[in-house]
Protein backbone atom coordinates (compact mmCIF):
# COMPACT_ATOMS: atom_id res chain seq x y z
CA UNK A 1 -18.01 -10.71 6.00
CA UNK A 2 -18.30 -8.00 3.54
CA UNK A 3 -15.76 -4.96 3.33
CA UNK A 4 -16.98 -2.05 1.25
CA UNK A 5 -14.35 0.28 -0.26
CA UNK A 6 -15.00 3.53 -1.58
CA UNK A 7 -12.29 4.13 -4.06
CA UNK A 8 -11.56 6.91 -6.94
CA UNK A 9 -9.65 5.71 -9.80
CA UNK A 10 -7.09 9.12 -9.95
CA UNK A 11 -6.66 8.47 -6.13
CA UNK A 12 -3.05 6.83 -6.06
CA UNK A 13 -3.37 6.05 -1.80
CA UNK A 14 -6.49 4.01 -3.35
CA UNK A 15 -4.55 1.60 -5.51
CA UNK A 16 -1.67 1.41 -2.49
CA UNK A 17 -4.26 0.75 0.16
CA UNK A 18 -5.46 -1.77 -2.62
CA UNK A 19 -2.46 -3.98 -2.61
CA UNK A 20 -1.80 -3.18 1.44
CA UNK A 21 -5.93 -4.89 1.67
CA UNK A 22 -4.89 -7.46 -0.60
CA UNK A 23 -1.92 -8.69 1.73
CA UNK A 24 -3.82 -8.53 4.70
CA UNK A 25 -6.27 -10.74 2.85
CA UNK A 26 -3.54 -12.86 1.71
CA UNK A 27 -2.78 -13.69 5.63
CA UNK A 28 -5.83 -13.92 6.90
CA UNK A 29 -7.52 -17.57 7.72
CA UNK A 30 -11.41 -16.98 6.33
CA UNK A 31 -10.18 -14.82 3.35
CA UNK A 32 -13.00 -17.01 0.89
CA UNK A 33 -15.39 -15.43 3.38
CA UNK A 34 -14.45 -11.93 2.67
CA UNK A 35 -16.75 -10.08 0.01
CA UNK A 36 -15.57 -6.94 -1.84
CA UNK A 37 -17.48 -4.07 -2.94
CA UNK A 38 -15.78 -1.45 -4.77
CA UNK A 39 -18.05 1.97 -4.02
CA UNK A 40 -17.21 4.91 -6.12
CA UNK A 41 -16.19 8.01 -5.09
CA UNK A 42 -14.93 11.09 -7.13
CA UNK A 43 -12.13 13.12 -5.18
CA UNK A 44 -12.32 15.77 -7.51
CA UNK A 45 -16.30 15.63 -9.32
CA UNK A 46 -15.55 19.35 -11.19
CA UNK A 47 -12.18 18.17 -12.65
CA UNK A 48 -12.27 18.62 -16.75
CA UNK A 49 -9.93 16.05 -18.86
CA UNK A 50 -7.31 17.80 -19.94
CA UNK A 51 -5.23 15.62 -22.63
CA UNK A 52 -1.92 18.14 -22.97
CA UNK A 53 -1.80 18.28 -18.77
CA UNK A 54 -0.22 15.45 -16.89
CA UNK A 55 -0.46 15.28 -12.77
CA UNK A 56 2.27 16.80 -11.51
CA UNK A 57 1.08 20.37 -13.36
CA UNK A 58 -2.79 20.06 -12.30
CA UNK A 59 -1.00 19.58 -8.81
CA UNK A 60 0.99 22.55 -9.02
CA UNK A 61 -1.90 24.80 -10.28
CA UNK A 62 -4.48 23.61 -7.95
CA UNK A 63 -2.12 23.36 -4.56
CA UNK A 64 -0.67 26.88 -5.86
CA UNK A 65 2.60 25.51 -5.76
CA UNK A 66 5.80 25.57 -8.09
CA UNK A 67 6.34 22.54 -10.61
CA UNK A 68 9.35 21.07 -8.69
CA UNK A 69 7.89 20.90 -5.59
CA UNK A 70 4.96 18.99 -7.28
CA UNK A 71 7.37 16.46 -8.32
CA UNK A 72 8.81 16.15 -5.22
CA UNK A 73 5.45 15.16 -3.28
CA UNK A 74 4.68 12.87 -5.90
CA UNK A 75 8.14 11.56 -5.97
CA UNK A 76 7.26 10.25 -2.30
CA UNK A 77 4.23 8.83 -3.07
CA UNK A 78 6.10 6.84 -6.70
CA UNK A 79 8.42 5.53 -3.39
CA UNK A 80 5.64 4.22 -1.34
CA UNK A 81 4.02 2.49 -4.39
CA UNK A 82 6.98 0.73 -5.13
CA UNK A 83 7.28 -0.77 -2.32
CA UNK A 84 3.82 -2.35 -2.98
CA UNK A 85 5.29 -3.80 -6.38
CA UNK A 86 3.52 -0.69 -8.26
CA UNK A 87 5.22 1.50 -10.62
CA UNK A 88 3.47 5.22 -11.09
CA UNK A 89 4.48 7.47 -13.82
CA UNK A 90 3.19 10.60 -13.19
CA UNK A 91 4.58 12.27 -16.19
CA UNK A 92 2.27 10.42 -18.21
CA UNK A 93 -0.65 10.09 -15.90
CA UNK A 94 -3.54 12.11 -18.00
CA UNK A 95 -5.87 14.94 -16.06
CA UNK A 96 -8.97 13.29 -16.31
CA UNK A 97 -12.45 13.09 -14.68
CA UNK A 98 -13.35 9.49 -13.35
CA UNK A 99 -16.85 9.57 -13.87
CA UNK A 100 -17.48 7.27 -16.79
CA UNK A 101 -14.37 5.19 -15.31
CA UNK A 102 -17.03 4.93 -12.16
CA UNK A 103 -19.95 3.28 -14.61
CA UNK A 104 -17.51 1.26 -16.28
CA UNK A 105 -16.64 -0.17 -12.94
CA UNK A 106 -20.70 -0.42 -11.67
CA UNK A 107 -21.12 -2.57 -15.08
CA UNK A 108 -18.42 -4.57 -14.05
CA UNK A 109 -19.52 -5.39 -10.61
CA UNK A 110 -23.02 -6.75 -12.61
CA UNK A 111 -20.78 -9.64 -13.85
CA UNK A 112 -18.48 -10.13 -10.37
CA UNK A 113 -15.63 -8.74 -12.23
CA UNK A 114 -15.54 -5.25 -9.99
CA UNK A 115 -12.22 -5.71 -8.66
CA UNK A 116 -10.97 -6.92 -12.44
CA UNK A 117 -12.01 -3.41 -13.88
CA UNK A 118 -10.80 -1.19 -10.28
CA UNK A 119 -7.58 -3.10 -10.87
CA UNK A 120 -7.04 -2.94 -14.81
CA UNK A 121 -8.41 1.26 -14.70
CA UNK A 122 -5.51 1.72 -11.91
CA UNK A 123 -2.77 0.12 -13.76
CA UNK A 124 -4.49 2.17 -16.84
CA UNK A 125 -4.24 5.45 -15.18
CA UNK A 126 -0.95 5.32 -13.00
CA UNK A 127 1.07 2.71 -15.06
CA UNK A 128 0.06 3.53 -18.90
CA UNK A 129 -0.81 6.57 -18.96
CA UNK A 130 -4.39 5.91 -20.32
CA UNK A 131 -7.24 8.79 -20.94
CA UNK A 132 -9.71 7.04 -18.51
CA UNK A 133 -12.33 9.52 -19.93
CA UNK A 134 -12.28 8.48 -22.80
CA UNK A 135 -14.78 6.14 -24.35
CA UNK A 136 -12.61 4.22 -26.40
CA UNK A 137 -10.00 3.95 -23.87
CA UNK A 138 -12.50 2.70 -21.06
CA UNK A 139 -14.15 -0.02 -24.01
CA UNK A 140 -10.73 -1.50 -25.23
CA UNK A 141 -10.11 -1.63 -20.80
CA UNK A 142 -13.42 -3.50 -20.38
CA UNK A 143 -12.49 -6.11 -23.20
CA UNK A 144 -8.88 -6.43 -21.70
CA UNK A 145 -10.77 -8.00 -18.47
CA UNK A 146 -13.23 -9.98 -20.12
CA UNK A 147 -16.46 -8.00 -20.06
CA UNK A 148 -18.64 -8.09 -23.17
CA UNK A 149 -17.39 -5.12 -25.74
CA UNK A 150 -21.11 -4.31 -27.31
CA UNK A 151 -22.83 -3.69 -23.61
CA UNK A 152 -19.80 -1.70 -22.55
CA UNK A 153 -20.28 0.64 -25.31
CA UNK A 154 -23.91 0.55 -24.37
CA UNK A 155 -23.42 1.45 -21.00
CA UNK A 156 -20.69 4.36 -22.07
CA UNK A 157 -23.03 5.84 -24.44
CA UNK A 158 -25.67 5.67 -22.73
CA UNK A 159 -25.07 7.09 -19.67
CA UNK A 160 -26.19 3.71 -17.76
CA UNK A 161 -25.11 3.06 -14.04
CA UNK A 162 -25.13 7.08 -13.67
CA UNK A 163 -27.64 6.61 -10.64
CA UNK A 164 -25.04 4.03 -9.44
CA UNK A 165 -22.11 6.29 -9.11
CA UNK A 166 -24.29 8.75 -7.54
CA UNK A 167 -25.98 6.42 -4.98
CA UNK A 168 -22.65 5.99 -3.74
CA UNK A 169 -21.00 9.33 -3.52
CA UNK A 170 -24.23 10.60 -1.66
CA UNK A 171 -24.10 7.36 1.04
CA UNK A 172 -20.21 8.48 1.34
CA UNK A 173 -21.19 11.81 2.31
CA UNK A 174 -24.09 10.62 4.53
CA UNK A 175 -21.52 7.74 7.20
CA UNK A 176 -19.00 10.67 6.51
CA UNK A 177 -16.62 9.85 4.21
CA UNK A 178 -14.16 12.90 3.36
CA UNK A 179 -11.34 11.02 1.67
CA UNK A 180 -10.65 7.82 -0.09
CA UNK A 181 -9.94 4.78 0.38
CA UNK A 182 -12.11 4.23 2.67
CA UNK A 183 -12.69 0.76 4.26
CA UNK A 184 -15.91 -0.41 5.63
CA UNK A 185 -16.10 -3.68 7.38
CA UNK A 186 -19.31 -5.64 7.98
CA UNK A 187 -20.73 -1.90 8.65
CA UNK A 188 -19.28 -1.91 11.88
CA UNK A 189 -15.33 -1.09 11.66
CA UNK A 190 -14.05 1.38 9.35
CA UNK A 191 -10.62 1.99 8.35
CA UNK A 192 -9.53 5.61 6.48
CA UNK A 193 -6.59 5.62 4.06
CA UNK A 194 -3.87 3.61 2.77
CA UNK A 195 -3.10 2.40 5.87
CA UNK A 196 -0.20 -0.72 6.76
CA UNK A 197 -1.55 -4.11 5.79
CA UNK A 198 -1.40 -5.18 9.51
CA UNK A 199 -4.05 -2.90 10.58
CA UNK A 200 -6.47 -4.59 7.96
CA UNK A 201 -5.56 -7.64 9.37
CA UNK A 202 -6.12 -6.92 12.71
CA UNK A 203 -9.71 -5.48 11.39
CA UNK A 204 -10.68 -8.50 9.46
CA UNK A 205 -9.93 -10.32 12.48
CA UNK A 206 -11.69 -8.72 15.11
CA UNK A 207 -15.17 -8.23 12.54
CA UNK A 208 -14.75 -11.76 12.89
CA UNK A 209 -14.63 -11.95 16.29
CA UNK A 210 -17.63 -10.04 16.26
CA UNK A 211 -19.95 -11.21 13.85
């Protein structure tokens, strides 16, 4: 079976949904059968890294709302991801476009390690407070997981896997994909959002049943 997941990196229902998939994958029976793909997706492709702006302000600009209520919706969502086991600090979490994050992770996927460098650039982004824009930042990630430092400068500087990342977003748009995660299954079931880990189970097991 194969589940495809289109996923953006500054998305926190993506790395929830991640550990809710992971759980329901933890239960179920044929779970060595099950292959990931991580697809990329880019909630927000015009956003410009902005070093001296954490979350919960770009929020408040772009929603037109005040700073406290902000806080307050992501307050909610720091609640949910704890009870995943995640801990989100949005007062550190950098503005940042997730473009070259996307390559990094296309690279990655070249050597099996996909899910590695989806994992590592979450805890990176929500956990650490890391500039996942930033070159440097993205090589020192791709060394923490065991991917080769010299070709993941390569593939930064180069712009390499760009097509990738685009491929992608276009065949998100094209099955109709407004919002991420997004869970494909077997491309036959799909499942949209973050949703409980007993509704992936119940999908695994019924692509199963119909295989």
């Amino acid at each position: 079976m194969k589940v495809e997941i289109w996923s953006d990196i500054m998305c926190p229902f993506c790395y929830i949904g991640k550990r809710r998939f992971e759980k329901a994958l933890s239960q179920f029976p044929r779970a060595e059968d099950v292959e990931i793909e991580w697809k990329s997706f880019q909630l927000n492709p015009e956003m410009k890294t902005d070093t001296n702006k954490n979350i919960n302000q770009y929020l408040a600009e772009i929603k037109n709302w005040s700073l406290s209520q902000a806080q307050a919706m992501n307050d909610r969502v720091i609640l949910m991801a704890e009870k995943e086991g995640l801990h989100y600090d949005f007062n550190k979490a950098i503005v940042a476009n997730s473009f070259d994050a996307h390559r990094l992770i296309q690279y990655a996927k070249t050597v099996h390690k996909g899910d590695e460098a989806e994992e590592r650039l979450f805890k990176a982004y929500f956990t650490e407070g890391k500039n996942i824009s930033d070159g440097s930042v993205l090589i020192d990630l791709a060394e923490d997981i065991g991917l080769n430092r010299t070709e993941a400068e390569d593939v930064l500087k180069n712009n390499k896997f760009t097509e990738n990342v685009n491929e992608d977003i276009r065949e998100a748009a094209k099955i109709g994909v407004t919002g991420v995660p997004f869970f494909v299954f077997n491309r036959r079931y799909a499942v949209s959002g973050a949703q409980e880990a007993e509704t992936f189970l119940d999908v695994l097991t019924k692509t199963t049943e119909n295989q």
